[in-house]
PDB file of N, CA and C in Angstrom:
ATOM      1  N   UNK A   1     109.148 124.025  89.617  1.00  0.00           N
ATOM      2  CA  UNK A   1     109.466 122.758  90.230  1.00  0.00           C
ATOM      3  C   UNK A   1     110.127 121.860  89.180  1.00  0.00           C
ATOM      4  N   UNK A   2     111.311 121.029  89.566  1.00  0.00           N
ATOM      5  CA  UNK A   2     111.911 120.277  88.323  1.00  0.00           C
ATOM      6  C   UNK A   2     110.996 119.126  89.046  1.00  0.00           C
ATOM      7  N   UNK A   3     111.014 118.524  87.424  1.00  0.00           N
ATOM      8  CA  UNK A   3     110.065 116.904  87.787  1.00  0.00           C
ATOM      9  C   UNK A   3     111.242 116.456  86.965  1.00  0.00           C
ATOM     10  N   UNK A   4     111.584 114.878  88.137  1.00  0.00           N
ATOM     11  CA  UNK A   4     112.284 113.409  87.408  1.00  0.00           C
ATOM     12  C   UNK A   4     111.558 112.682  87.572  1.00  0.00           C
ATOM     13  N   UNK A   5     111.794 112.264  85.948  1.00  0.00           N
ATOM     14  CA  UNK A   5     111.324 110.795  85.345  1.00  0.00           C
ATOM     15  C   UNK A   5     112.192 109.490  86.209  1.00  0.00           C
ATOM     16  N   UNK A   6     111.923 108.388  87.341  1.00  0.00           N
ATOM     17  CA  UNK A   6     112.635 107.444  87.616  1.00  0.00           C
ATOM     18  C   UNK A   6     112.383 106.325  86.640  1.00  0.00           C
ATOM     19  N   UNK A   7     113.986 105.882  85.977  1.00  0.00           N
ATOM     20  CA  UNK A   7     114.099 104.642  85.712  1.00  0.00           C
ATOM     21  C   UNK A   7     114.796 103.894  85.853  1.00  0.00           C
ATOM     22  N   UNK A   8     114.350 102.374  86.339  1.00  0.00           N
ATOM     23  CA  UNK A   8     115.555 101.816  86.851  1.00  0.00           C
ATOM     24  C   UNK A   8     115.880 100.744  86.336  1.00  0.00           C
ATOM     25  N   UNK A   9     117.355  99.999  86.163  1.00  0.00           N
ATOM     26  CA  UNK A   9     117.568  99.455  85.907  1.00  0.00           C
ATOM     27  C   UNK A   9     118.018  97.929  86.547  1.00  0.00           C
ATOM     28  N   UNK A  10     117.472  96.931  85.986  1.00  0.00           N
ATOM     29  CA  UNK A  10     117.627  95.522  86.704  1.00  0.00           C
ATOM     30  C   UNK A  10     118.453  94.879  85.708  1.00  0.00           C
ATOM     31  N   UNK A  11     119.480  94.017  86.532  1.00  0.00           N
ATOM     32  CA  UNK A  11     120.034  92.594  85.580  1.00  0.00           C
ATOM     33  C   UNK A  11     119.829  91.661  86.630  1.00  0.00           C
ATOM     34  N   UNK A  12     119.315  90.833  86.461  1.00  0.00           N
ATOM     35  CA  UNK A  12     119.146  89.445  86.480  1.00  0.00           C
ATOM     36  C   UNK A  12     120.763  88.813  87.101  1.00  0.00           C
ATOM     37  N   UNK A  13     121.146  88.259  88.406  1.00  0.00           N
ATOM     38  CA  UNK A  13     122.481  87.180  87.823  1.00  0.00           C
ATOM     39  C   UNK A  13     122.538  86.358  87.662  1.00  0.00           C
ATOM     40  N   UNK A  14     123.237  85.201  86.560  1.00  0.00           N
ATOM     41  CA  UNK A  14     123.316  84.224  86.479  1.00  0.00           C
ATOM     42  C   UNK A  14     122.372  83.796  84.984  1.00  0.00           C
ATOM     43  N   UNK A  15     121.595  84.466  84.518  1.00  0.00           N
ATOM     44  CA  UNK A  15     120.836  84.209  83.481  1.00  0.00           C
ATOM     45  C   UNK A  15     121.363  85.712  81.894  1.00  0.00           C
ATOM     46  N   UNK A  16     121.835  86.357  82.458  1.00  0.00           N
ATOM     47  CA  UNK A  16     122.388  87.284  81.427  1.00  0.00           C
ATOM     48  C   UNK A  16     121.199  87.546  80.637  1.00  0.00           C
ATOM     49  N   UNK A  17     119.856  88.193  81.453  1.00  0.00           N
ATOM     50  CA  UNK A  17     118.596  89.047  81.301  1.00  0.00           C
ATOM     51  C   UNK A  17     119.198  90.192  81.715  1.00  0.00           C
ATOM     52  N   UNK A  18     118.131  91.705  81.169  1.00  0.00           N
ATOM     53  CA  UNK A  18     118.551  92.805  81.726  1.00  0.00           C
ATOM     54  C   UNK A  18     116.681  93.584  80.967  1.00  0.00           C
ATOM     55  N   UNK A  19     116.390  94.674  81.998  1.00  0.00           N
ATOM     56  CA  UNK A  19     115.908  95.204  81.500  1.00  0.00           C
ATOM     57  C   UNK A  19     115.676  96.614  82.248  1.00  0.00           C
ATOM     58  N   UNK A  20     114.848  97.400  81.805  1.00  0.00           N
ATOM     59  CA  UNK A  20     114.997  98.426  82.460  1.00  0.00           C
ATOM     60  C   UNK A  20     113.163  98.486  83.166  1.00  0.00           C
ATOM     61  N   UNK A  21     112.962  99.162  84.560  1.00  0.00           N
ATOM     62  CA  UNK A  21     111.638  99.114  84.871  1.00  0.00           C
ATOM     63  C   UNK A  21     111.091 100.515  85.081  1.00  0.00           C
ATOM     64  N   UNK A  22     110.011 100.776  84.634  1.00  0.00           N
ATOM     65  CA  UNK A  22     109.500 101.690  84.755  1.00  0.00           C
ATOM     66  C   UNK A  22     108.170 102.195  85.746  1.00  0.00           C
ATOM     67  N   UNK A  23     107.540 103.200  85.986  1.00  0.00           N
ATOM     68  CA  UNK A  23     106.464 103.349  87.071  1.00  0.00           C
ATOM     69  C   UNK A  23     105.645 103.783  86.390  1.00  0.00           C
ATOM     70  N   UNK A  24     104.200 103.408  85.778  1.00  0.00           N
ATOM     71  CA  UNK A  24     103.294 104.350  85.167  1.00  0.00           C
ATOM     72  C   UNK A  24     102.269 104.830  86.234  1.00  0.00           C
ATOM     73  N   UNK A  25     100.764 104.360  85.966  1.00  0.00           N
ATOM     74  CA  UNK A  25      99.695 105.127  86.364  1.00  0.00           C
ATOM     75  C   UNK A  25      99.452 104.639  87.449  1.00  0.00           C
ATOM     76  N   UNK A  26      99.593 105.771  88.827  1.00  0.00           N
ATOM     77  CA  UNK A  26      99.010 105.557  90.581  1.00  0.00           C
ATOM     78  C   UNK A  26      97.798 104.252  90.216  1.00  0.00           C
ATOM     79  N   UNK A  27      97.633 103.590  91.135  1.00  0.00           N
ATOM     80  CA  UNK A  27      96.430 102.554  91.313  1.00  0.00           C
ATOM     81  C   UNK A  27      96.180 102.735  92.492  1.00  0.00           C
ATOM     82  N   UNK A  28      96.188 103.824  93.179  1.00  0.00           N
ATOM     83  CA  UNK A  28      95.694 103.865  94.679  1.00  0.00           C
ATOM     84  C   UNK A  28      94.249 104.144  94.315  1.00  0.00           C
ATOM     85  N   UNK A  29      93.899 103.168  95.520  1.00  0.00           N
ATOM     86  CA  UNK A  29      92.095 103.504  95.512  1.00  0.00           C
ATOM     87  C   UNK A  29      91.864 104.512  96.950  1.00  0.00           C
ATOM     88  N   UNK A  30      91.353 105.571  96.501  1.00  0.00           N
ATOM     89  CA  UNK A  30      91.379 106.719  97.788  1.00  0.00           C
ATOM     90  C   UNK A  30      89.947 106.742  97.682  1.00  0.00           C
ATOM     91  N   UNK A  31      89.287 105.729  97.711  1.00  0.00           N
ATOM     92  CA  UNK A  31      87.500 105.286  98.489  1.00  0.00           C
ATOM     93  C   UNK A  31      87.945 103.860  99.117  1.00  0.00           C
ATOM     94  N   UNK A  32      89.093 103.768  99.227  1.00  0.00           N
ATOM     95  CA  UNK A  32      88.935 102.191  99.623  1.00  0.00           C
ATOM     96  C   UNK A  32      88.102 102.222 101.123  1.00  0.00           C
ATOM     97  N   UNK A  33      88.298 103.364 101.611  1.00  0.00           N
ATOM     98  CA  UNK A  33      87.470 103.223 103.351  1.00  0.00           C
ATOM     99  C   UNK A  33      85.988 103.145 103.314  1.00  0.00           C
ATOM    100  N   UNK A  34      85.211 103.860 101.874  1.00  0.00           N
ATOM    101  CA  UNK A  34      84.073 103.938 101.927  1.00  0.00           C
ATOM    102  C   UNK A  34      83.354 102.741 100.658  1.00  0.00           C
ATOM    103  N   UNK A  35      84.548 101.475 100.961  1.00  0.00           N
ATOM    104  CA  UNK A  35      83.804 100.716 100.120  1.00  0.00           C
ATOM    105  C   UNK A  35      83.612 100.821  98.732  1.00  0.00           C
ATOM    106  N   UNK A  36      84.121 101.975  97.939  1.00  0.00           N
ATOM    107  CA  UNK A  36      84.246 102.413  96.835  1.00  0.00           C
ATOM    108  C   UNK A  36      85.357 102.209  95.968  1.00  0.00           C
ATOM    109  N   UNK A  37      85.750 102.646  95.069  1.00  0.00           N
ATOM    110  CA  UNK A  37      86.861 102.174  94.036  1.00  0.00           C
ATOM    111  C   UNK A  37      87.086 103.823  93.388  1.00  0.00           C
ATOM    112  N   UNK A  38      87.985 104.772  93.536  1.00  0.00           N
ATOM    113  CA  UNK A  38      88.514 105.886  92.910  1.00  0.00           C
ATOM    114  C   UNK A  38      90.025 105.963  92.447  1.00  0.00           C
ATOM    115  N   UNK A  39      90.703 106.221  91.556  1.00  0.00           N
ATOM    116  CA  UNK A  39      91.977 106.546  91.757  1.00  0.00           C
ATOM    117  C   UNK A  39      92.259 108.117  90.718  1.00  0.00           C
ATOM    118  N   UNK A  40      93.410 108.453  91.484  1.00  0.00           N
ATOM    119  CA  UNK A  40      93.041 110.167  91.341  1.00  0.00           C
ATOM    120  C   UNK A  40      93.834 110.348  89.681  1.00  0.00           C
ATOM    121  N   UNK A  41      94.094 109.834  88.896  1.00  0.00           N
ATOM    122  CA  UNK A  41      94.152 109.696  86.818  1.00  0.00           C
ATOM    123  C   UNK A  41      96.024 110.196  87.456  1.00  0.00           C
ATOM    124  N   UNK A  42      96.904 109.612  88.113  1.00  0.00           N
ATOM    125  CA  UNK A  42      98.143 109.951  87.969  1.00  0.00           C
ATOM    126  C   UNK A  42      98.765 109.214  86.969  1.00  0.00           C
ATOM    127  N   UNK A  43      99.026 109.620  85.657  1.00  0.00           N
ATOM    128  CA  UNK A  43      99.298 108.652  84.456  1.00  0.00           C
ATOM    129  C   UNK A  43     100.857 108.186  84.530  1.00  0.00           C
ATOM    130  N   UNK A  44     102.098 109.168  85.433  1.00  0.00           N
ATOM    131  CA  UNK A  44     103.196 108.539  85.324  1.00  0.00           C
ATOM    132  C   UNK A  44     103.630 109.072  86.569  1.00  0.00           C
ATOM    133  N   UNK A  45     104.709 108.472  87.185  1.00  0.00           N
ATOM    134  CA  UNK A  45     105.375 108.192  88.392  1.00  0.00           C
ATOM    135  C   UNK A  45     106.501 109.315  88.027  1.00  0.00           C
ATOM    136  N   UNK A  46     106.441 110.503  89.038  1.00  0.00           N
ATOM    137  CA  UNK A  46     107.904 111.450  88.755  1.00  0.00           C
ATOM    138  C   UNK A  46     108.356 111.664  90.169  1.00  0.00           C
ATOM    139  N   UNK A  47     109.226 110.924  90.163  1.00  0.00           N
ATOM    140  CA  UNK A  47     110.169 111.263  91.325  1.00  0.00           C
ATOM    141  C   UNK A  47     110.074 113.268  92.019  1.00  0.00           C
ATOM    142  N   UNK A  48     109.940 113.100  93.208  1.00  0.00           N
ATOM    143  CA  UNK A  48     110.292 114.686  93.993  1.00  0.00           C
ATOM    144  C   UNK A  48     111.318 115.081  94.080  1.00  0.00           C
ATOM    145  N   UNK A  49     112.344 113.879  93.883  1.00  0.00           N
ATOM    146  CA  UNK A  49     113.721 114.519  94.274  1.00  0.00           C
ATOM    147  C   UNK A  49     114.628 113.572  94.333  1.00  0.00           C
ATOM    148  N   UNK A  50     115.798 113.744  93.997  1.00  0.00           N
ATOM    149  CA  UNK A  50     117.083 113.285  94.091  1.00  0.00           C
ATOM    150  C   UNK A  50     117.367 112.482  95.711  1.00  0.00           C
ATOM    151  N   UNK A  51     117.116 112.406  96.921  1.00  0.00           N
ATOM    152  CA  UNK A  51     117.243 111.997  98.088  1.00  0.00           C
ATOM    153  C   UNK A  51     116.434 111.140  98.226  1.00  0.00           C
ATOM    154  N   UNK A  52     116.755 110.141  99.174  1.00  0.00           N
ATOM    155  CA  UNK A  52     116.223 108.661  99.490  1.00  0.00           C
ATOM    156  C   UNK A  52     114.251 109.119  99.645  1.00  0.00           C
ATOM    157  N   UNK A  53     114.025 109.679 100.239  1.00  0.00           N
ATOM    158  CA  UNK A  53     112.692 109.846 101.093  1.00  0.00           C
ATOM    159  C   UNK A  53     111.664 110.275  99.862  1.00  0.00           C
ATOM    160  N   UNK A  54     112.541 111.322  98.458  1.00  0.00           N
ATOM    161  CA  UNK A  54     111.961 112.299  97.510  1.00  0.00           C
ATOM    162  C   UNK A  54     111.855 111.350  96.720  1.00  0.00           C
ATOM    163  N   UNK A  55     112.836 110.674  96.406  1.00  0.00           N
ATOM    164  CA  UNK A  55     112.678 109.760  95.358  1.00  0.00           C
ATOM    165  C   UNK A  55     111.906 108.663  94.974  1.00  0.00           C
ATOM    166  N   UNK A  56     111.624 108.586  96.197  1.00  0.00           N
ATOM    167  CA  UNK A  56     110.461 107.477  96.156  1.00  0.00           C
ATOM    168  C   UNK A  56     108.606 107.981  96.463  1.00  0.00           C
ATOM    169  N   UNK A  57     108.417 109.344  96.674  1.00  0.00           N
ATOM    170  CA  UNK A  57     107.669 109.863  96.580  1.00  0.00           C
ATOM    171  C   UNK A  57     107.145 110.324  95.036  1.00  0.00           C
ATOM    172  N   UNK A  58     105.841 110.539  94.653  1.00  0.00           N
ATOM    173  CA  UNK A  58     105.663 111.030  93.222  1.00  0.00           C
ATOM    174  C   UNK A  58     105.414 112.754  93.456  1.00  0.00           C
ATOM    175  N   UNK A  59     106.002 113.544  92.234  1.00  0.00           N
ATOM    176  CA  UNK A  59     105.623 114.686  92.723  1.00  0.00           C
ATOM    177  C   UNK A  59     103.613 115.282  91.896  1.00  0.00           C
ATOM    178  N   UNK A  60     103.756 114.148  90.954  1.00  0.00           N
ATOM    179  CA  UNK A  60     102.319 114.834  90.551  1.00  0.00           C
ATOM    180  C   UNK A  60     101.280 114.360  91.378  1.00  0.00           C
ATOM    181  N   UNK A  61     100.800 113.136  92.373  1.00  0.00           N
ATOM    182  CA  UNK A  61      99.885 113.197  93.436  1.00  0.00           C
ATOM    183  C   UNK A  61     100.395 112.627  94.432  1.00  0.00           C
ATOM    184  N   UNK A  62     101.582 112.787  94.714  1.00  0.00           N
ATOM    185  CA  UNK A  62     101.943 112.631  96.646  1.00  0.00           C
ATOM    186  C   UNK A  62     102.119 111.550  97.023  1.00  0.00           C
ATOM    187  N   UNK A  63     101.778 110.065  96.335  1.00  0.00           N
ATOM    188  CA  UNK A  63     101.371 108.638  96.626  1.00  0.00           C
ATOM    189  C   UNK A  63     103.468 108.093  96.723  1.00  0.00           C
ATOM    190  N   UNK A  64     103.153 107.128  97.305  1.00  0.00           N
ATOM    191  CA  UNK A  64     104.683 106.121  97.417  1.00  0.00           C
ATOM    192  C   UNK A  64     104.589 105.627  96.016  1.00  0.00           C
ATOM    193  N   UNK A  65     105.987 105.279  95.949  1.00  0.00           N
ATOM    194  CA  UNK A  65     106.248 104.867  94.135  1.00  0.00           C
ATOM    195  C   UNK A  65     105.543 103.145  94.572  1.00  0.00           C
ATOM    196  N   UNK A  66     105.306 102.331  95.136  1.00  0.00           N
ATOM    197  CA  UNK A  66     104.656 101.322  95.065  1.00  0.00           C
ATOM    198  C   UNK A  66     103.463 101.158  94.953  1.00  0.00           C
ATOM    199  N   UNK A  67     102.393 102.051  94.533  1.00  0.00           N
ATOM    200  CA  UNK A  67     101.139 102.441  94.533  1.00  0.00           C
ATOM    201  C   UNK A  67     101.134 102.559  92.731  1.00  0.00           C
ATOM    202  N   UNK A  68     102.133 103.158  91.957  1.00  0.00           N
ATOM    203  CA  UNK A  68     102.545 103.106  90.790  1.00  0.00           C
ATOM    204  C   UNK A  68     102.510 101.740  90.327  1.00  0.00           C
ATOM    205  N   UNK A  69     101.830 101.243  89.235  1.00  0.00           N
ATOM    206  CA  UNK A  69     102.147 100.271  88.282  1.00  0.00           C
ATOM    207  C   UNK A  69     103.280 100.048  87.677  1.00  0.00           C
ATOM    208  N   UNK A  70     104.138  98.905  88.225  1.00  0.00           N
ATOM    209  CA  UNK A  70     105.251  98.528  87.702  1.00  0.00           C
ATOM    210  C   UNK A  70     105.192  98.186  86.198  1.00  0.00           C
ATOM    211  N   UNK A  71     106.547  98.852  85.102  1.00  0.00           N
ATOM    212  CA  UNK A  71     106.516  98.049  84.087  1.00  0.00           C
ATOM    213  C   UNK A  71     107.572  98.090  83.675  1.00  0.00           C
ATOM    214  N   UNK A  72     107.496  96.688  83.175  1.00  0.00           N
ATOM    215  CA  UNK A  72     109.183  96.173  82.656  1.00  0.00           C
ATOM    216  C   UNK A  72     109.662  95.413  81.063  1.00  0.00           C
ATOM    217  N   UNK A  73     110.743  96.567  81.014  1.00  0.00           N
ATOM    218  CA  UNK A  73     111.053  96.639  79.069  1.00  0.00           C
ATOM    219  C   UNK A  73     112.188  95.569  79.099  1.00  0.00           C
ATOM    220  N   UNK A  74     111.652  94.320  78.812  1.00  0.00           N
ATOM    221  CA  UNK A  74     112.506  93.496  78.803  1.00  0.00           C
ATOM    222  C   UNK A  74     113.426  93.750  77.048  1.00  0.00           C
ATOM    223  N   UNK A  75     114.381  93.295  77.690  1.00  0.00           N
ATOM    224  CA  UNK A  75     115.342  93.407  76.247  1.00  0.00           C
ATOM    225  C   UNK A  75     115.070  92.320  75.348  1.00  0.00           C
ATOM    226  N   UNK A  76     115.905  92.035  73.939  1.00  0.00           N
ATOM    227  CA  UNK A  76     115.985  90.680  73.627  1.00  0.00           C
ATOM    228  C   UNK A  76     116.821  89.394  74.408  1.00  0.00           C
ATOM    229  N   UNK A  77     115.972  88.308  74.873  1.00  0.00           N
ATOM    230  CA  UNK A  77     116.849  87.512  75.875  1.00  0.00           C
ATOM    231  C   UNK A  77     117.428  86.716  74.902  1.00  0.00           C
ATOM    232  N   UNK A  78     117.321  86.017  73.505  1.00  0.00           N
ATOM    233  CA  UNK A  78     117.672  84.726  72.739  1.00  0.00           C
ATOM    234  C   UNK A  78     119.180  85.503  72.811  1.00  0.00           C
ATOM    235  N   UNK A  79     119.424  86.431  72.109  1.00  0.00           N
ATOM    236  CA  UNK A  79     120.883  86.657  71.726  1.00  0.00           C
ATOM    237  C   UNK A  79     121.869  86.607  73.271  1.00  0.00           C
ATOM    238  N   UNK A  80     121.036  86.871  74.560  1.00  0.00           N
ATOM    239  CA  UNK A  80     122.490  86.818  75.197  1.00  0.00           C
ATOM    240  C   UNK A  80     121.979  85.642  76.379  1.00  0.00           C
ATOM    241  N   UNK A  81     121.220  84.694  75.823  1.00  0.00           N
ATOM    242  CA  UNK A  81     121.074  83.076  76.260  1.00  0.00           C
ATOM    243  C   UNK A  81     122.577  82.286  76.072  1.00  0.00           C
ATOM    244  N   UNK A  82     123.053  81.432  76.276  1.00  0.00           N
ATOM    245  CA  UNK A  82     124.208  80.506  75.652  1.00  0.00           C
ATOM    246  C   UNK A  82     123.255  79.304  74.842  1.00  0.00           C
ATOM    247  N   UNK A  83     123.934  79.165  73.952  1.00  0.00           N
ATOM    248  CA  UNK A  83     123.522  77.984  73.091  1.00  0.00           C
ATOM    249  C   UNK A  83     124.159  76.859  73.119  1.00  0.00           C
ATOM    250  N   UNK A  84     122.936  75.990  73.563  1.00  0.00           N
ATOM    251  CA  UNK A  84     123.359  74.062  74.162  1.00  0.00           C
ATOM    252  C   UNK A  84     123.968  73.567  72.441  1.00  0.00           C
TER     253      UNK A  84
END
């Protein structure tokens, strides 16, 4: 099975920010029905596939990429701020 790493990239308009975002560890709670708190240790978000439906699926536990912990590598912002 090929596994992709998704990363994506955001710019900001109008503020000349950019960074890139990443998906780490599932936070689905799969006891949430029994009142409980579990999540199954998915440490990073790998895309199933190249196509709209795959890509947003993870292939190491099955969950939607929004269940994934967002994280975001902001760049340096001072250098591409304008200076008053």
């Amino acid at each position: 099975m090929k596994r992709q790493v998704l990363v994506v990239r955001k710019t900001e308009g109008g503020r000349g920010s950019s960074g890139s975002v990443r998906y780490g560890e599932c936070q689905k709670n799969h006891a949430a029905n029994s009142g409980g708190y579990a999540v199954d240790g998915c440490r990073e978000f790998i895309a199933s596939g190249e196509d709209t439906n795959a890509a947003l699926t993870c292939a190491a536990c099955g969950c939607h990429r929004n269940f994934h912990k967002r994280l975001v590598d902001a760049t340096d912002e001072s250098s591409s701020l304008p200076s008053n």
